[in-house]
N, C-alpha and C. Protein backbone atom coordinates (compact mmCIF):
# COMPACT_ATOMS: atom_id res chain seq x y z
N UNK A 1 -8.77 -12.84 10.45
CA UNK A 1 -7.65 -11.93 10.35
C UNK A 1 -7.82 -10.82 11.38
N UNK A 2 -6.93 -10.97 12.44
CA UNK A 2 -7.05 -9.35 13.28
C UNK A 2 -5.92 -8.85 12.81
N UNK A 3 -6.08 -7.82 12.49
CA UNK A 3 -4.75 -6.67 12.13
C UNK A 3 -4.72 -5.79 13.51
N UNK A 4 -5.23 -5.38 14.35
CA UNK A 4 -5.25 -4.09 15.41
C UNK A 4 -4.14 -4.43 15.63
N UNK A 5 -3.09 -5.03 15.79
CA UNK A 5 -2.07 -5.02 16.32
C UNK A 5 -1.01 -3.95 14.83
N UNK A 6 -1.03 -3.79 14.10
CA UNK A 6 -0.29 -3.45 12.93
C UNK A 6 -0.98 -2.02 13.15
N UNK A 7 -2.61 -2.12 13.24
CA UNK A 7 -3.38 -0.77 13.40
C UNK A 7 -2.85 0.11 14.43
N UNK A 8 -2.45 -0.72 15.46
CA UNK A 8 -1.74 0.46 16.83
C UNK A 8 -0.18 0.67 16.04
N UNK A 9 0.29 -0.48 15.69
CA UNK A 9 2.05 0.11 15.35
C UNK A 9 1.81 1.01 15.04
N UNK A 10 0.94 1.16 13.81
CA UNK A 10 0.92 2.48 12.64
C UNK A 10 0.63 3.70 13.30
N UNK A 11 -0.54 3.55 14.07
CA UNK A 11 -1.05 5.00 14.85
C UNK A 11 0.59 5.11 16.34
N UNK A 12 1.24 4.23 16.47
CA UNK A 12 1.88 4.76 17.18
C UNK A 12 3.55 5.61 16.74
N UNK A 13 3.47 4.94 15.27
CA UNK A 13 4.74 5.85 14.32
C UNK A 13 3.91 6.75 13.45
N UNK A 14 3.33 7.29 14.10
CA UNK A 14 3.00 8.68 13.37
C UNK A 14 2.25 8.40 11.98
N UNK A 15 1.43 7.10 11.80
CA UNK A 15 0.71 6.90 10.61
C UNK A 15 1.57 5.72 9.71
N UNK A 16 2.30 5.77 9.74
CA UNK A 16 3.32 5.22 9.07
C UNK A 16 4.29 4.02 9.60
N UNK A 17 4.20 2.81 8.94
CA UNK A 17 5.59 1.54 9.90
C UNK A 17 5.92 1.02 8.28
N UNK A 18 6.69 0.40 8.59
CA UNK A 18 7.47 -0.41 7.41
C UNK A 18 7.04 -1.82 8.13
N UNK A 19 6.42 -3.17 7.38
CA UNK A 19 6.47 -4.04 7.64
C UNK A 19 6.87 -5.50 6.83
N UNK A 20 7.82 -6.54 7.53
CA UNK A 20 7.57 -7.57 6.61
C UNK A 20 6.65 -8.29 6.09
N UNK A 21 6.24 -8.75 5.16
CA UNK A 21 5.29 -9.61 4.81
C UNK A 21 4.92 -11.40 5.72
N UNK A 22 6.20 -11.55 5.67
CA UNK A 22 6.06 -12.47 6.98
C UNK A 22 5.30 -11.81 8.10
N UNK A 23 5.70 -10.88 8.74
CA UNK A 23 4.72 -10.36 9.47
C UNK A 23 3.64 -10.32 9.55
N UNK A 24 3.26 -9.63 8.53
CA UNK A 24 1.99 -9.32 8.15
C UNK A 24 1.11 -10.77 7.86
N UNK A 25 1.79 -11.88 7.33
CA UNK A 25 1.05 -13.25 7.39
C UNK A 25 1.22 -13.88 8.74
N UNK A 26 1.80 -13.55 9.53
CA UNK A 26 1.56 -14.61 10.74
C UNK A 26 0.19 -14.19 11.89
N UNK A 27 -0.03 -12.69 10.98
CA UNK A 27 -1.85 -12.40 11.13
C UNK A 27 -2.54 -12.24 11.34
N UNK A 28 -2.40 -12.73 9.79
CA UNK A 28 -3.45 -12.69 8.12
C UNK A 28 -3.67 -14.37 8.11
N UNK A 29 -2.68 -15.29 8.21
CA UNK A 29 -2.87 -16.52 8.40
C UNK A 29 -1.90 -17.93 8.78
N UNK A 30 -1.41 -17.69 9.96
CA UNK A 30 -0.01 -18.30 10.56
C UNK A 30 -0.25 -19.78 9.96
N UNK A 31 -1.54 -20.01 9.84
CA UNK A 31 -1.43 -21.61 9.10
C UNK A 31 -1.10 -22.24 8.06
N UNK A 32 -1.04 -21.09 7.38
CA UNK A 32 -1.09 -21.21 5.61
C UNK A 32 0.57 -21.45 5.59
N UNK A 33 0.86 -21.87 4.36
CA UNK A 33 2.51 -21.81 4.27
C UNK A 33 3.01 -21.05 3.54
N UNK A 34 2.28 -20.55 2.77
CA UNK A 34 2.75 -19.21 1.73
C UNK A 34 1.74 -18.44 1.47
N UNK A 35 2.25 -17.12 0.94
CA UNK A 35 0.97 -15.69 0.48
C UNK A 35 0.76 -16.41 -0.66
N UNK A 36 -0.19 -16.06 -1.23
CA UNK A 36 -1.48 -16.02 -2.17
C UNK A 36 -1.32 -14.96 -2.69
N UNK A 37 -2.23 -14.57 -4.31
CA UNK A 37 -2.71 -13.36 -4.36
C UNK A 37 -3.95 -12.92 -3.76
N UNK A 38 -4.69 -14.77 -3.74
CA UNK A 38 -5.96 -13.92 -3.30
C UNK A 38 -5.97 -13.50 -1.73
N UNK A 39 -5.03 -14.34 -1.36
CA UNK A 39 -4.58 -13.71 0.22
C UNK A 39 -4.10 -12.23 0.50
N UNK A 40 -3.15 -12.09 -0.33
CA UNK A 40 -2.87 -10.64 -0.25
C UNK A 40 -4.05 -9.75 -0.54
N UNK A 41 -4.65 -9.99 -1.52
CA UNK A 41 -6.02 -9.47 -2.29
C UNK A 41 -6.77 -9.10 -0.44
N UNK A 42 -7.38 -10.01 0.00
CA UNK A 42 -7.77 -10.28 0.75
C UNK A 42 -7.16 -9.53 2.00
N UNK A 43 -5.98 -9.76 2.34
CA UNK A 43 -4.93 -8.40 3.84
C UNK A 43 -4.99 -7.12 3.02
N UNK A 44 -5.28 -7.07 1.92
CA UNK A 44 -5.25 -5.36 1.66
C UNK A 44 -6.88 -5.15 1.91
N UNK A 45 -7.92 -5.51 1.59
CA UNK A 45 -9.30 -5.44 1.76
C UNK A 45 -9.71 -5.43 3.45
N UNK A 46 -9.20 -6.20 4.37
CA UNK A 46 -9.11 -6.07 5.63
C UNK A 46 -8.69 -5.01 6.15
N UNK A 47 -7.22 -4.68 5.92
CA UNK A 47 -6.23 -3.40 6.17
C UNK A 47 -7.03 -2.34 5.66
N UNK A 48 -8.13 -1.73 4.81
CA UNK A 48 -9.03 -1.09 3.96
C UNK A 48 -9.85 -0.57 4.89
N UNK A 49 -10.43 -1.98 5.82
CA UNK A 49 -11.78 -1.25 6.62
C UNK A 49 -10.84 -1.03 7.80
N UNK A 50 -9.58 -0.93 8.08
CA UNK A 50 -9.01 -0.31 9.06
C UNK A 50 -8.62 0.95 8.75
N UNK A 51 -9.15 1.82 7.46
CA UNK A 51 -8.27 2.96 7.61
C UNK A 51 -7.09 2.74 7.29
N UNK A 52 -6.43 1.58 6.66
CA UNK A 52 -4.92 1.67 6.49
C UNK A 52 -4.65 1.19 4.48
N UNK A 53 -3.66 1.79 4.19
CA UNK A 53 -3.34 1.78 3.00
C UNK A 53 -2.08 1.28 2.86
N UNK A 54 -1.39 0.30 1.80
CA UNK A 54 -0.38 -0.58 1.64
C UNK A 54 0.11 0.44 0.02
N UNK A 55 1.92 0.48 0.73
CA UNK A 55 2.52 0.70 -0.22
C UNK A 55 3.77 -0.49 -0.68
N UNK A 56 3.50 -1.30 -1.68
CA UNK A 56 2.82 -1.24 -2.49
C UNK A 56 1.45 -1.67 -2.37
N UNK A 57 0.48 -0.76 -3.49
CA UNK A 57 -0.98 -1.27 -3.72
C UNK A 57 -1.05 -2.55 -3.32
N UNK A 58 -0.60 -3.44 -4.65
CA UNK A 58 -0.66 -4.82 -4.68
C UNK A 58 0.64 -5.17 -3.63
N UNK A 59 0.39 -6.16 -2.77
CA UNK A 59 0.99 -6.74 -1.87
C UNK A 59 1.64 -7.77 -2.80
N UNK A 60 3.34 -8.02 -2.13
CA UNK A 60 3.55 -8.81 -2.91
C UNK A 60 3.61 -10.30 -2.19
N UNK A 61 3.75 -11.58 -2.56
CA UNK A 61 3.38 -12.82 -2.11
C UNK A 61 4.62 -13.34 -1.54
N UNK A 62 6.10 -12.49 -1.68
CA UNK A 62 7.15 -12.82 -1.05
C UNK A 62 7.49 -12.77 -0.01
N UNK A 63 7.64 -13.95 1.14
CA UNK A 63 7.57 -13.50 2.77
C UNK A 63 8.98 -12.36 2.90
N UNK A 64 9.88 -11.90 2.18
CA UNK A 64 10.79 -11.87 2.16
C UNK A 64 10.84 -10.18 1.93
N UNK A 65 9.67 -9.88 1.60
CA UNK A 65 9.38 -8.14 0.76
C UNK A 65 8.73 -7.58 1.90
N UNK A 66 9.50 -6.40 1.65
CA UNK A 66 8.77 -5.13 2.72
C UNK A 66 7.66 -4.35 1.88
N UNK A 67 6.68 -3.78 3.05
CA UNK A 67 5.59 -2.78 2.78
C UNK A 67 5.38 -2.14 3.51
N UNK A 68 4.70 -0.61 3.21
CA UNK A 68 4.70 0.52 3.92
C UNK A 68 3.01 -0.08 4.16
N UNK A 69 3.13 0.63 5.51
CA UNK A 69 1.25 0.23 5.86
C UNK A 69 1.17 1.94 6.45
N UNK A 70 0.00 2.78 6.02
CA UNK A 70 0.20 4.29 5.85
C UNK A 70 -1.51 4.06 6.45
N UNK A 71 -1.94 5.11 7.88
CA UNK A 71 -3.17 5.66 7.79
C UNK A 71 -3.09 6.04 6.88
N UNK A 72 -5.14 6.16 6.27
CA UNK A 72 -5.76 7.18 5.01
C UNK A 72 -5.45 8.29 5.64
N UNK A 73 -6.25 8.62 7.21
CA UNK A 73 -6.50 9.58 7.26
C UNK A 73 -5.06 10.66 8.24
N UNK A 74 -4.47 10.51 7.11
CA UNK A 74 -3.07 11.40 7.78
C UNK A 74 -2.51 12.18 6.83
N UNK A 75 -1.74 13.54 6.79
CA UNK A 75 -1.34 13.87 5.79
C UNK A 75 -0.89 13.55 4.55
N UNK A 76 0.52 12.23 5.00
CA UNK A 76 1.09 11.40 4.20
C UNK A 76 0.27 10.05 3.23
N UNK A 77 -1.24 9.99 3.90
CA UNK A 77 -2.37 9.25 3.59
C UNK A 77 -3.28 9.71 2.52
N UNK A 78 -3.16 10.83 2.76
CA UNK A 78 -3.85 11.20 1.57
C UNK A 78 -2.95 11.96 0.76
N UNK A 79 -1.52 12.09 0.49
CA UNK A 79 -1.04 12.49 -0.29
C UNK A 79 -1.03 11.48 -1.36
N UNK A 80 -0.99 10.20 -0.88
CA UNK A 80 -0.72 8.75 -1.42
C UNK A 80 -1.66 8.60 -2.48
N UNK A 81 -2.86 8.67 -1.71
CA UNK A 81 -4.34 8.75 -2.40
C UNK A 81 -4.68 9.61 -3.63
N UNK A 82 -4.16 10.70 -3.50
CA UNK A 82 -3.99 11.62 -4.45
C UNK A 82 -3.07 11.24 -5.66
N UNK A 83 -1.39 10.82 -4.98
CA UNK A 83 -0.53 10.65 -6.19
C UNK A 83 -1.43 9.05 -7.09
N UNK A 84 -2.00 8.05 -5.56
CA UNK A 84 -2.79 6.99 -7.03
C UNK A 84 -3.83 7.94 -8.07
N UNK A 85 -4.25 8.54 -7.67
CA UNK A 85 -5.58 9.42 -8.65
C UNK A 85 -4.69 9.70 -9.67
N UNK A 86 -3.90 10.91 -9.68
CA UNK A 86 -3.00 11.43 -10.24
C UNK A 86 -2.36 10.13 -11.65
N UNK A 87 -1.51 8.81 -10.97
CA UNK A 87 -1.33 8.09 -11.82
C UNK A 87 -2.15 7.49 -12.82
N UNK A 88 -3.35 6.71 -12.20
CA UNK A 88 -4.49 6.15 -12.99
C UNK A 88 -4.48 7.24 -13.89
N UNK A 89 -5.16 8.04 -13.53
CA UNK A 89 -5.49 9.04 -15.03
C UNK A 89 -4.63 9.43 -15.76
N UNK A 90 -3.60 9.65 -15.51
CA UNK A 90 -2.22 9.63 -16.63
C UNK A 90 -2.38 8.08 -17.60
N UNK A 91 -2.65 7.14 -16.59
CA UNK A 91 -2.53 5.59 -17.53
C UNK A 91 -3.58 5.49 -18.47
N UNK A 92 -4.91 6.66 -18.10
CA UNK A 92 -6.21 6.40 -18.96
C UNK A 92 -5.83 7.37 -19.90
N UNK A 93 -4.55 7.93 -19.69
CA UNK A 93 -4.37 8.87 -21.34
C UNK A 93 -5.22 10.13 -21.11
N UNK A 94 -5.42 10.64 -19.70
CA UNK A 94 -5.87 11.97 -19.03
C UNK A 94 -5.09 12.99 -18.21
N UNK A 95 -4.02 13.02 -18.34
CA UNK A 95 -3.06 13.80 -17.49
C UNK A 95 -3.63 14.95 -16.87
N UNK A 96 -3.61 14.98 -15.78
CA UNK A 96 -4.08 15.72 -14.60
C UNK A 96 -2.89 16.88 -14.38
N UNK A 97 -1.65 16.57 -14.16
CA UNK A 97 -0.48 17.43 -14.16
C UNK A 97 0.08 17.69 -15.24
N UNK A 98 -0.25 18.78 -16.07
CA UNK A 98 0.74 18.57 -17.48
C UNK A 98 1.89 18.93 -17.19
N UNK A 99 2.94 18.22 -18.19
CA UNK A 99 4.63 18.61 -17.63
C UNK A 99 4.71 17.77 -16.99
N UNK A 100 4.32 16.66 -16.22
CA UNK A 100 4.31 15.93 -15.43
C UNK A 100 5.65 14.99 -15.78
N UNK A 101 5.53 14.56 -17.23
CA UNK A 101 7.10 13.96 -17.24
C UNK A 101 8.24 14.73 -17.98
N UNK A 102 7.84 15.70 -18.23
CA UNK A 102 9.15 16.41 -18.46
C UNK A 102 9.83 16.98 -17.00
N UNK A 103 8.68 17.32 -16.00
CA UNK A 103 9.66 17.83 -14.81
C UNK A 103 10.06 16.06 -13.89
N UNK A 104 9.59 15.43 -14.28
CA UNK A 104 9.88 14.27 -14.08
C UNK A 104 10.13 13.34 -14.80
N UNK A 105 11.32 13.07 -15.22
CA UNK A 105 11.00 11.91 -16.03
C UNK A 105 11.38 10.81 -16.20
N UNK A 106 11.63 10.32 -14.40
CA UNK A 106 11.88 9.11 -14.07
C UNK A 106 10.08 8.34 -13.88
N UNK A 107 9.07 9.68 -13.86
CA UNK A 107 7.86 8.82 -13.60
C UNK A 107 7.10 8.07 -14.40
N UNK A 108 7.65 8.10 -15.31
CA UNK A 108 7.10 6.80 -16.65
C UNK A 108 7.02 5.46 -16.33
N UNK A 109 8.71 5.43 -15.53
CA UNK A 109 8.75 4.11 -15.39
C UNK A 109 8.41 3.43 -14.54
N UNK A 110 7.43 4.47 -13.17
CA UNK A 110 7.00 4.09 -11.96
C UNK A 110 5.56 3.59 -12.33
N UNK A 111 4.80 4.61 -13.23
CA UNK A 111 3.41 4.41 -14.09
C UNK A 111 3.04 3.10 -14.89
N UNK A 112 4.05 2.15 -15.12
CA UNK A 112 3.84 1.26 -16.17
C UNK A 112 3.80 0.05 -15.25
């Protein structure tokens, strides 16, 4: 799997590209005929030791679905990082922000 090519898009839009998943498999693995989980499992763990973070977390297996590919180390990179912290511990029944869904309370349904 070489990604540097996705690694320069990103560093050249300011941290940030929108990509297809087709994309992103022709690669991750132009031979294969469809994503995997453990494939995706696998382009997010690669994309990882590049410094790059996938929104969504879990990649989805549809050539057809878009994903945000975000440097860590950028403002918008670690805001990301933060809002996952932030969620997990709300899901472990630890709320970090209290009020969190009353000033929000479309975020329940993003959490589940």
């Amino acid at each position: 799997m070489d990604f540097t090519v996705i690694a320069h898009a990103v560093e050249v839009d300011h941290g940030i590209k929108r990509f297809s998943m087709r994309f992103i498999k022709r690669y991750a693995a132009p031979d294969r005929a469809r994503l995997s989980a453990d494939l995706c499992e696998q382009i997010t763990q690669e994309l990882e030791t590049l410094g790059l973070i996938t929104l969504p977390r879990r990649l989805p297996t549809s050539e057809l679905e878009y994903v945000f590919v975000i440097q860590k180390e950028s403002p918008l990179g670690e805001a990301v990082i933060i809002a996952t912290a932030v969620a997990m511990m709300d899901k472990l029944g630890t709320p970090v922000l209290p009020g969190l869904h009353d000033r929000f309370p479309g975020v329940q349904s993003h959490l589940t």
